[in-house]
Protein backbone atom coordinates (compact mmCIF):
# COMPACT_ATOMS: atom_id res chain seq x y z
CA UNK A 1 0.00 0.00 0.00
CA UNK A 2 1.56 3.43 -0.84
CA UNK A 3 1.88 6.44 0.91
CA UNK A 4 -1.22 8.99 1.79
CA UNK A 5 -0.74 12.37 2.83
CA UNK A 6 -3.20 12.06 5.13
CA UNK A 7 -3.52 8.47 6.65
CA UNK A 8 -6.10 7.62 8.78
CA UNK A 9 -5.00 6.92 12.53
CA UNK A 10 -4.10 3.69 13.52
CA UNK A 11 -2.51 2.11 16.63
CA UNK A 12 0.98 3.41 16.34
CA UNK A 13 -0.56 7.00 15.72
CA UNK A 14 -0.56 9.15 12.53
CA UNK A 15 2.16 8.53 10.01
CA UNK A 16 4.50 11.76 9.91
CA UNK A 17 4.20 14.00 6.88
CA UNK A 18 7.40 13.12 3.82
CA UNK A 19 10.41 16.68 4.60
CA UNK A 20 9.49 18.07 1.24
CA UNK A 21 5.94 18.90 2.36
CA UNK A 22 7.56 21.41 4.54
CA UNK A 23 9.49 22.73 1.70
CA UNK A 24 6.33 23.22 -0.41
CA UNK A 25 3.90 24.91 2.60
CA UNK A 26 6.83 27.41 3.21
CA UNK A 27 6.64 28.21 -0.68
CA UNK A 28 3.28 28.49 -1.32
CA UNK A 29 3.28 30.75 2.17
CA UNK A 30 5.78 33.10 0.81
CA UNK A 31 3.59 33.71 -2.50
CA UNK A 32 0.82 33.89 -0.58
CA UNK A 33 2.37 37.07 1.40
CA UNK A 34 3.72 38.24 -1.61
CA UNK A 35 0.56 39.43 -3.24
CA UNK A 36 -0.44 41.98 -1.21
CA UNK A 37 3.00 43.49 -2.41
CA UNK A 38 2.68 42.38 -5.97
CA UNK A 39 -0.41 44.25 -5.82
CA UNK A 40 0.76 47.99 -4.58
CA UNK A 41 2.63 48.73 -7.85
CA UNK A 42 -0.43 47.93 -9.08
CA UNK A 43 -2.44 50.53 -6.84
CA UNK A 44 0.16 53.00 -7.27
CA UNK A 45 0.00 52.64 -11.34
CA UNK A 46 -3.84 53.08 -10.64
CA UNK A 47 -3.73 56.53 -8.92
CA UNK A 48 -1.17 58.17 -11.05
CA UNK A 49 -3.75 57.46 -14.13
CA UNK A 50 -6.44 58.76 -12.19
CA UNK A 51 -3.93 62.29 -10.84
CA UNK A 52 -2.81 62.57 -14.92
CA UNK A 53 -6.48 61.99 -16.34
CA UNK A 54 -7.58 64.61 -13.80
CA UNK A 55 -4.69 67.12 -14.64
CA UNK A 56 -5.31 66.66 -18.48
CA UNK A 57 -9.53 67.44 -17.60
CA UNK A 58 -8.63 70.22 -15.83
CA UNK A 59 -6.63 71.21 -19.02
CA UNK A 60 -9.49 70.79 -21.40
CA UNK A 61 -11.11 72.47 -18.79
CA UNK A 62 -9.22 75.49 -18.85
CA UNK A 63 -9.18 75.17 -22.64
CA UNK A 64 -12.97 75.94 -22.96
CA UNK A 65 -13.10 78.76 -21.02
CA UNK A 66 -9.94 80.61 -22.96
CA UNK A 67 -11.91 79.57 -26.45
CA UNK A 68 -15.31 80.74 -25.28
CA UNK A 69 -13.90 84.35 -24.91
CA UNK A 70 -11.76 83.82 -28.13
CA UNK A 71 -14.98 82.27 -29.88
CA UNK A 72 -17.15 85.85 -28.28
CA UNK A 73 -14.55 88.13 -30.38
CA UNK A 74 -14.99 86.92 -33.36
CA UNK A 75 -19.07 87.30 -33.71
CA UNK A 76 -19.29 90.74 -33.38
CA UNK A 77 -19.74 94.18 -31.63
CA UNK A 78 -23.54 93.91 -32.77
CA UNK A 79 -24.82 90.83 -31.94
CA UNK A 80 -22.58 91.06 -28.63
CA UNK A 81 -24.22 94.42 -27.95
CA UNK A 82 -27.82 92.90 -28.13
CA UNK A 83 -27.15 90.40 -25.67
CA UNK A 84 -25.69 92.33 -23.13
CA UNK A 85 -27.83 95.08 -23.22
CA UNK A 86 -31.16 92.11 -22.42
CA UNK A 87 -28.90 91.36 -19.07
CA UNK A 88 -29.09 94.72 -18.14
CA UNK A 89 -32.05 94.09 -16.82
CA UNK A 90 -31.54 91.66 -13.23
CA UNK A 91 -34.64 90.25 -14.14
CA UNK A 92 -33.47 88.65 -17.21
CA UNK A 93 -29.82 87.81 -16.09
CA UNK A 94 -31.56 85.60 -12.62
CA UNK A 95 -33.51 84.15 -15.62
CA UNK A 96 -30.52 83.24 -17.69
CA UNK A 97 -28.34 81.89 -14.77
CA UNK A 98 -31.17 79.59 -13.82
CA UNK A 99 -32.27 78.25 -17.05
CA UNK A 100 -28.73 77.63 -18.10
CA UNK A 101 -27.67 76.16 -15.18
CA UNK A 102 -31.05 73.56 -14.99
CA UNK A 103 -30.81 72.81 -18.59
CA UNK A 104 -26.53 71.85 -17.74
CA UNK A 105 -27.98 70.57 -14.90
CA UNK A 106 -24.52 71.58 -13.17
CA UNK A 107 -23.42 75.34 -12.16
CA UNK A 108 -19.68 74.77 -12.31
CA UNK A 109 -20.36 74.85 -16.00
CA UNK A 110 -22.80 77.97 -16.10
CA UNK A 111 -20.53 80.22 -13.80
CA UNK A 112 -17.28 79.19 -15.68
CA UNK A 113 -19.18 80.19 -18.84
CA UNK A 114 -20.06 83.69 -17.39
CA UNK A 115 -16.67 84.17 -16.19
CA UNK A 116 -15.22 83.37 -19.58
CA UNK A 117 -17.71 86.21 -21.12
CA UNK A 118 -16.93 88.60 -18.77
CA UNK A 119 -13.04 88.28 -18.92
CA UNK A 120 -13.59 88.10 -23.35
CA UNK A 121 -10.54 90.01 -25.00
CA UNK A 122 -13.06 92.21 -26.77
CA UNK A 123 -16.50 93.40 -25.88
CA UNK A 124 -16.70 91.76 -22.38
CA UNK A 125 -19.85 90.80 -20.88
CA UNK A 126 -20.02 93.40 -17.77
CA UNK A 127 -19.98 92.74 -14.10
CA UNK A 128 -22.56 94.29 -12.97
CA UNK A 129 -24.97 92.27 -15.69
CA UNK A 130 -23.24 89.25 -14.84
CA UNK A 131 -23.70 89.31 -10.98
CA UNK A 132 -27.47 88.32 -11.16
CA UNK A 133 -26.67 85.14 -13.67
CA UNK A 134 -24.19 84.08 -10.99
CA UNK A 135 -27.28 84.34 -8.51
CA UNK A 136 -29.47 83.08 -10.67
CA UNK A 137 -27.05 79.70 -11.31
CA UNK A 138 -27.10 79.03 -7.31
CA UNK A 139 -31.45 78.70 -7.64
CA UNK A 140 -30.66 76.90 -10.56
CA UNK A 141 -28.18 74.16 -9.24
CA UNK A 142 -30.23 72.59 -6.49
CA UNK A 143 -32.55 71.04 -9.23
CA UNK A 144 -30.34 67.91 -8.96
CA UNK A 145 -30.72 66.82 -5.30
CA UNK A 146 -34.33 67.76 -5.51
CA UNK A 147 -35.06 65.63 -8.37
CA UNK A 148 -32.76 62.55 -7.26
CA UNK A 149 -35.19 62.73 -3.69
CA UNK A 150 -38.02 62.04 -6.24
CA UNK A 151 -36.85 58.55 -6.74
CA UNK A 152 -37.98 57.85 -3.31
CA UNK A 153 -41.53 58.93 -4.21
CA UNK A 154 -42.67 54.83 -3.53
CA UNK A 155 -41.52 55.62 0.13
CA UNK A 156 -43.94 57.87 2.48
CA UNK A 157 -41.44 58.13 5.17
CA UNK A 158 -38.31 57.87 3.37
CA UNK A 159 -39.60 60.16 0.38
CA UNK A 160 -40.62 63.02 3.43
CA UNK A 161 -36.74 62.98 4.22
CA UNK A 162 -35.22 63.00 1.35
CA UNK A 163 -37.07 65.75 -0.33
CA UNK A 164 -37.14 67.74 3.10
CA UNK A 165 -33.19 67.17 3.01
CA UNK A 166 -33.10 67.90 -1.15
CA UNK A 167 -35.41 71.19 -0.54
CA UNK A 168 -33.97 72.60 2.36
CA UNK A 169 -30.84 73.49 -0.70
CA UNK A 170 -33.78 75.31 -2.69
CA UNK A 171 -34.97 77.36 0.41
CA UNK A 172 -31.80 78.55 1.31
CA UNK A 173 -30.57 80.02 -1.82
CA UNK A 174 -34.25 81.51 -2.68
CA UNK A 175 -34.31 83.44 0.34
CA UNK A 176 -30.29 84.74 0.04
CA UNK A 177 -31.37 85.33 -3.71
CA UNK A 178 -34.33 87.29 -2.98
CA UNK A 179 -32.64 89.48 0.35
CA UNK A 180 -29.23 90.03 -2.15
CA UNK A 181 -30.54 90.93 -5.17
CA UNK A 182 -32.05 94.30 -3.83
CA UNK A 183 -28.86 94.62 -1.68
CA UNK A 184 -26.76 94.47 -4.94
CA UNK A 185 -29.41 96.40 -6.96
CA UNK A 186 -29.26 99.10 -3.92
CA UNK A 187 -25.45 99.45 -3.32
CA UNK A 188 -23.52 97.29 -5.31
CA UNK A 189 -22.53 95.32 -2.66
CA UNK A 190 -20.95 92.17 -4.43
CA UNK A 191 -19.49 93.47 -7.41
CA UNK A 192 -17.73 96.29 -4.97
CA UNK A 193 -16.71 94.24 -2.39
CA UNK A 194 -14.60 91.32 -5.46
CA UNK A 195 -13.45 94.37 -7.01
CA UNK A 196 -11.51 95.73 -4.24
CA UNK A 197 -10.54 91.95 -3.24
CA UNK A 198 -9.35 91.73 -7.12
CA UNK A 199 -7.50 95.15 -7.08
CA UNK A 200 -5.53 94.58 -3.52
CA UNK A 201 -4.36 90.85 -5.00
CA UNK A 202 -3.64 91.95 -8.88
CA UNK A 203 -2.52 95.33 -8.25
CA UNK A 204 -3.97 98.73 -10.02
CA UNK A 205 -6.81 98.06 -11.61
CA UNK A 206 -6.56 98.47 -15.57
CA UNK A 207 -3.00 96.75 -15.55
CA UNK A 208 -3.06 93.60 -18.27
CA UNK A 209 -2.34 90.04 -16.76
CA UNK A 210 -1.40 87.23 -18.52
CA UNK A 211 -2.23 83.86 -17.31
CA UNK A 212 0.69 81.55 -16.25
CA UNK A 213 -1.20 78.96 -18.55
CA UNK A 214 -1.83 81.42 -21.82
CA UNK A 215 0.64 80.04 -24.04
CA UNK A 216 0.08 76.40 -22.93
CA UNK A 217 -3.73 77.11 -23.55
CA UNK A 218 -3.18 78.60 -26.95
CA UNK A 219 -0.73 75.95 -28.67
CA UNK A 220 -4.23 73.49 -27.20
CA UNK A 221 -6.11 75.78 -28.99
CA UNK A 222 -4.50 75.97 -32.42
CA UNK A 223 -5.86 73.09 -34.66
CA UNK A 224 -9.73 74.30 -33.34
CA UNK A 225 -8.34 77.88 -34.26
CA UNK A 226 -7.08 76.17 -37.50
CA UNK A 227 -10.50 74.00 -38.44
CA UNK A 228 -12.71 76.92 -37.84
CA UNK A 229 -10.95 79.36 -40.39
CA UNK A 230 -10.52 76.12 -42.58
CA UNK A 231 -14.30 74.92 -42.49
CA UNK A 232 -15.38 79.38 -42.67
CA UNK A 233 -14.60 82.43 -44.30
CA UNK A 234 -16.98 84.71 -41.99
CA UNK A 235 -15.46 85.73 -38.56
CA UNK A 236 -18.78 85.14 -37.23
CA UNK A 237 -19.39 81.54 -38.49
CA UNK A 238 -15.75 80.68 -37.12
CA UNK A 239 -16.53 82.40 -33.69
CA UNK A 240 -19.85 80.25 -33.49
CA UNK A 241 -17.54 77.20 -34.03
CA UNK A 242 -15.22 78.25 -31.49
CA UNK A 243 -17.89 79.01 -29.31
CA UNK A 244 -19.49 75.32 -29.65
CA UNK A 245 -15.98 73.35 -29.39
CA UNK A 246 -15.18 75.60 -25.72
CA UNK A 247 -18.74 74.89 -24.93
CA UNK A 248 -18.11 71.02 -25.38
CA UNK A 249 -14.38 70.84 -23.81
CA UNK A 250 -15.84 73.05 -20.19
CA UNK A 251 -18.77 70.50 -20.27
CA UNK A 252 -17.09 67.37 -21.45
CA UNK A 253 -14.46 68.10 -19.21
CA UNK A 254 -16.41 68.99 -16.00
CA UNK A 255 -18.45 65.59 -16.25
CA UNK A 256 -15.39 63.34 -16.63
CA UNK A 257 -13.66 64.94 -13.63
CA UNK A 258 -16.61 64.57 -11.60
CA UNK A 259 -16.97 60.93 -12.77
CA UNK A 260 -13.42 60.34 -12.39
CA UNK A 261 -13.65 61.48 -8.99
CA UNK A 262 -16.53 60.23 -8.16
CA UNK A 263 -15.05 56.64 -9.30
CA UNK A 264 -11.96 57.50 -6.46
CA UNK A 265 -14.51 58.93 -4.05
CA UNK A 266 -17.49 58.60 -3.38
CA UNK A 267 -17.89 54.88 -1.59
CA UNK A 268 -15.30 57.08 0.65
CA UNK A 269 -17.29 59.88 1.01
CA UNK A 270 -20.71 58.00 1.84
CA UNK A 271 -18.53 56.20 4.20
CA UNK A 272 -17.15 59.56 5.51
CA UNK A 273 -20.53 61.46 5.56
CA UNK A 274 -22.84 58.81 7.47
CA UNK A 275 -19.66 58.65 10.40
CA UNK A 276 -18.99 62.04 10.57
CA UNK A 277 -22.12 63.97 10.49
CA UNK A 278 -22.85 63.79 13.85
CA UNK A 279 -19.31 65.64 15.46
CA UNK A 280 -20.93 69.34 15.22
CA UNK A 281 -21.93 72.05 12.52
CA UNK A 282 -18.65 73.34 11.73
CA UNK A 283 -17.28 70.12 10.98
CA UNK A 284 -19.90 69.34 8.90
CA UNK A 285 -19.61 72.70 7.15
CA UNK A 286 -15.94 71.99 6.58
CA UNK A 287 -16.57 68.08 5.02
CA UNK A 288 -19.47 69.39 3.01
CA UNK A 289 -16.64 72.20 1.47
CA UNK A 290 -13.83 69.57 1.27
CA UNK A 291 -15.97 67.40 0.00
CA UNK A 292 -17.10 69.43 -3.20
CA UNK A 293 -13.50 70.96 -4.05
CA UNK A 294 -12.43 67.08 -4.32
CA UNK A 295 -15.06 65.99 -6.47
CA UNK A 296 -15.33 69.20 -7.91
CA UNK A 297 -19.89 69.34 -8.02
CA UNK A 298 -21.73 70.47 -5.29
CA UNK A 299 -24.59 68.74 -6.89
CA UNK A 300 -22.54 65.25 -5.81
CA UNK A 301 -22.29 66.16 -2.30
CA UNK A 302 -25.94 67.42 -1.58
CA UNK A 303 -27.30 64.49 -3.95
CA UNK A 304 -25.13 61.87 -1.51
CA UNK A 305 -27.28 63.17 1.68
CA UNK A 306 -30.34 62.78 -0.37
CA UNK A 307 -30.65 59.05 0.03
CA UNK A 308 -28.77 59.16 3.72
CA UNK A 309 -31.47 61.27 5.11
CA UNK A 310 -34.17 59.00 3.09
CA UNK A 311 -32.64 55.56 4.80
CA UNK A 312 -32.85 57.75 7.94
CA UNK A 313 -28.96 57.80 8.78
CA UNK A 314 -28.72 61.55 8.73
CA UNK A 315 -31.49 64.20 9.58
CA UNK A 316 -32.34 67.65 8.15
CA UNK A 317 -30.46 70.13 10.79
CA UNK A 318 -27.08 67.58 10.25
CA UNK A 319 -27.57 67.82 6.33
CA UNK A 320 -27.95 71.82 6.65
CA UNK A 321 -24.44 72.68 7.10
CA UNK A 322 -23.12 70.09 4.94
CA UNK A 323 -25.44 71.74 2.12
CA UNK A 324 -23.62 75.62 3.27
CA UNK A 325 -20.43 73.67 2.56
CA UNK A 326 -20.68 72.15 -0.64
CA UNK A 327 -22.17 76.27 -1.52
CA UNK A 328 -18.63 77.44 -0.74
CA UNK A 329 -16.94 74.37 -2.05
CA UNK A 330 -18.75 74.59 -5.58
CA UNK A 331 -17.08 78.51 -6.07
CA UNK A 332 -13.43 77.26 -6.50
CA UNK A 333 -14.46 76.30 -10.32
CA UNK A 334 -15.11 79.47 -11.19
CA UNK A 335 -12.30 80.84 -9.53
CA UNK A 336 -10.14 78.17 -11.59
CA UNK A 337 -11.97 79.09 -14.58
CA UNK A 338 -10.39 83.01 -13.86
CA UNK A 339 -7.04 81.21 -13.67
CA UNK A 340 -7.48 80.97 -17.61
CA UNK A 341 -7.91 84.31 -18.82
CA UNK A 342 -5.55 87.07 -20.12
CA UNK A 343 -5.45 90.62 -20.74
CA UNK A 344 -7.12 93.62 -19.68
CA UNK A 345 -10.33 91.96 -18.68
CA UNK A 346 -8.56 89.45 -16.79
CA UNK A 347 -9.41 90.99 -13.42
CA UNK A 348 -13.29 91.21 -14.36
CA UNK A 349 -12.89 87.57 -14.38
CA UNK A 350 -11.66 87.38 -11.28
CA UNK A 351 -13.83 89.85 -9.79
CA UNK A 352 -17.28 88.07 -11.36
CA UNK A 353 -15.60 84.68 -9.67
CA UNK A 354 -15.19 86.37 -6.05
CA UNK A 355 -18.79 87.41 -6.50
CA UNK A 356 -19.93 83.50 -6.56
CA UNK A 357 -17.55 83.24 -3.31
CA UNK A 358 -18.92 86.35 -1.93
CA UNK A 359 -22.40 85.65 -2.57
CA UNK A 360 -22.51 82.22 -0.93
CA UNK A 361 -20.30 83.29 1.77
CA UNK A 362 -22.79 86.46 2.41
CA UNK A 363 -25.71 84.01 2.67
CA UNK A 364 -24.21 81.29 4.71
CA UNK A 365 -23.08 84.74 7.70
CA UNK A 366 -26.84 85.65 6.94
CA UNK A 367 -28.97 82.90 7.48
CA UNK A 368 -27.29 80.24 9.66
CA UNK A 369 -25.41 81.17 12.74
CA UNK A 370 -28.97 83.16 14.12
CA UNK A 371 -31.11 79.76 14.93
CA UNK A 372 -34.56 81.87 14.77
CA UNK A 373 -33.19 82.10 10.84
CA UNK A 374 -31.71 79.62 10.38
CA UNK A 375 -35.06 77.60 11.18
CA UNK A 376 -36.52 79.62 8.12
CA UNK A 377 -35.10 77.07 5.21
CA UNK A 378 -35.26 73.79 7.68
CA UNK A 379 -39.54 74.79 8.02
CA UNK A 380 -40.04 75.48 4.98
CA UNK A 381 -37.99 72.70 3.70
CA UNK A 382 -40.05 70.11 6.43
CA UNK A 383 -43.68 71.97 5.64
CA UNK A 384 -43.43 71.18 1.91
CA UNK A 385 -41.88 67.54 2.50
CA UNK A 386 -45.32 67.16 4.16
CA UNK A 387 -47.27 69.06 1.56
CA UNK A 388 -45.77 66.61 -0.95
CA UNK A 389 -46.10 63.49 0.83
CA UNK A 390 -49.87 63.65 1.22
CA UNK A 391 -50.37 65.00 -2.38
CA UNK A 392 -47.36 63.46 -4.38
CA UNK A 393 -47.91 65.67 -7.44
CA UNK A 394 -47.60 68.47 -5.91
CA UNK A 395 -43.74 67.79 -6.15
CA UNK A 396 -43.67 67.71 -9.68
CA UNK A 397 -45.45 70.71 -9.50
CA UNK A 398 -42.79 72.24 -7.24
CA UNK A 399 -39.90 71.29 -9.67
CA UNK A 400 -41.25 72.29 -12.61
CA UNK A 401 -42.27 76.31 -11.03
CA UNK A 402 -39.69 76.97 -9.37
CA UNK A 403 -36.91 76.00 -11.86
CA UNK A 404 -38.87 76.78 -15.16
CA UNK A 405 -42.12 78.60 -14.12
CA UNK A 406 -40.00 81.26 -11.85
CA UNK A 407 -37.78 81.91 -15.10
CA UNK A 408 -41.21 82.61 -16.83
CA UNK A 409 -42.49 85.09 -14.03
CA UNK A 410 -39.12 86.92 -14.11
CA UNK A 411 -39.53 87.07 -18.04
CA UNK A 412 -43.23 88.71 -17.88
CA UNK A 413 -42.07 90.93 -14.83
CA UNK A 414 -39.49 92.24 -17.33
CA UNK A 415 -42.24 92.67 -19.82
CA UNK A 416 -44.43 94.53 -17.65
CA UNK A 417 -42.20 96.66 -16.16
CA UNK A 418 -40.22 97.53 -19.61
């Protein structure tokens, strides 16, 4: 009878195990420990991909906005003229910053866009016309998290938190929109305040900056430069070309980076939010600020408490400060997006992007550290979770007023009052 590896027991006892058994174990242990460290060149390969596809988004990123002012100069003094003189009126600009940003369904795109136009070489779109878009993309932005707290619409109890936790994002930026936009319209509040900020970081006012990028961003920009005057004669057809390309790279390139980061983040960030919540407000503030810079979308980080607060891990007064944060958090975009401008007009650019800052900044110092106001936005936010719960299409209803019907109102109110 041969040898088993394994013999069963018999009087004398088990039959010991042949020396190269030993051998083998101690192998096969030694590979076995080896592949955790077989697999961290791996990891590391991994993360530099992600860090270089990230740098090269931000590049296309960067890109768009330097071609959308380009793509402005060529169409004309006229047509340039037409537009900017219908955002004189605040009425009109609110309604431009909110349908734009709704129909984008992301604000990082709309204010990036604005603070191309208003840093354009030639013809710039003006500050003070520009400063109620900017407002007008923060009412516009919240659609996300309000409509992702409609897929919980099968759920009473869970569909009452989620859209009180989605809403309470709406409420706050209505009511710093509404107080604001008479304070601007009254004493130029905003656009005073980022000018001065500009002046004291660039210098006198007036003197031309070039961006540390510009040359980079204009060999990127040759072959569209190259294909527009190839595929048009007219300055105007090229400009519309240019125009469309930057339009695609700053939109293209904003939704890869957020799904890139996303992809590195966000099983992190759930992970972070549901533990973390509970310290205090200002550390909540902070995450909700971190948080957005990272993945670079505030609509990410109000859209992950949506479904927290439904599964009833988080509530609405822990989800309030984390909203303020991701406010702040979403401004560094824009104030990238100035980072890519040159010339004269630079500092506009700037200036329109410290607006966004100043703006949410204002409204956070305004509404939340008084708890008599801040209550305001968590009320109304609870009173129309209930509203909707008992009478689901009512938040349909809500959604489709306040993001396209209140664009509407603002356009007759511009109509009736000339």
């Amino acid at each position: 009878m041969g040898w088993a590896p394994f013999p069963p027991a018999r009087g004398r006892g088990v039959r010991p195990l042949p020396p190269w058994f030993d051998t083998i174990q101690a192998a096969a242990m030694r590979v076995d420990s080896a592949e955790p460290r077989g697999a961290e060149p791996s990891q590391a390969l991994d993360t530099l991909r992600k860090v270089l596809t990230v740098l090269f988004l931000l590049f296309v990123f960067l890109m768009g906005v330097k071609g959308l002012g380009g793509g402005f100069k060529l169409l004309g003094h006229d047509l340039l003229e037409a537009f900017f003189s219908a955002t004189e009126n605040p009425f009109i600009g609110l309604m431009i910053g909110i349908l734009s940003t709704t129909l984008v369904q992301s604000s990082s795109v709309s204010t990036s866009m604005i603070v191309g136009l208003v840093a354009a070489p030639e013809n710039p779109l003006p500050v003070a016309n520009a400063v109620p878009m900017i407002m007008g993309t923060n009412i516009g932005t919240t659609v996300t998290n309000t409509i992702v707290a409609l897929g919980h619409l099968g759920r009473k109890e869970e569909f009452r938190r989620a859209f009180a936790v989605a809403t309470c994002h709406d409420f706050f930026n209505f009511i710093t929109v509404a107080v604001l936009l008479v304070v601007e319209l009254t004493t130029g509040y905003l656009h005073h305040a980022a000018s001065w900020i500009t002046s004291s970081i660039g210098g006198v006012s007036g003197v031309e900056y070039e961006s540390p990028f510009d040359s980079v961003l204009k060999v990127g920009l040759g072959p569209i430069e190259s294909l527009s005057q190839w595929a048009f004669e007219s300055p105007q057809a090229q400009g519309l070309l240019m125009i469309g390309f930057s339009a695609v790279f700053i939109f293209g390139a904003l939704v890869l980076l957020v799904r890139t980061m996303r992809t590195a983040m966000q099983t992190r960030v759930e992970a972070s939010l549901n533990r973390l919540l509970g310290r205090s407000a200002a550390f909540s503030f902070v995450l909700g600020i971190v948080v957005t810079v990272m993945v670079q979308s505030s609509s990410i980080t109000t859209s992950l408490l949506v479904p927290l607060a439904g599964a009833g891990l988080i509530t609405l007064p822990q989800a309030f400060p984390v909203t303020l944060g991701a406010n702040i958090g979403t401004t560094v975009t824009a104030l990238l997006a100035s980072m890519a401008v040159s010339g004269a007009n630079a500092q506009a650019g700037v200036t329109i992007a410290l607006v966004h800052f100043l703006f949410n900044i204002t409204g956070t110092l305004m509404i939340y550290p008084v708890k008599a106001v801040r209550a305001i936005p968590l009320k109304l936010a609870q009173g129309l979770a209930d509203i909707a719960v008992n009478s689901r299409q009512w938040a349909l209803l809500y959604v489709i007023v306040l993001f396209y019907g209140l664009p509407a109102l603002f356009a007759f109110a511009d109509r009736l009052f000339g």
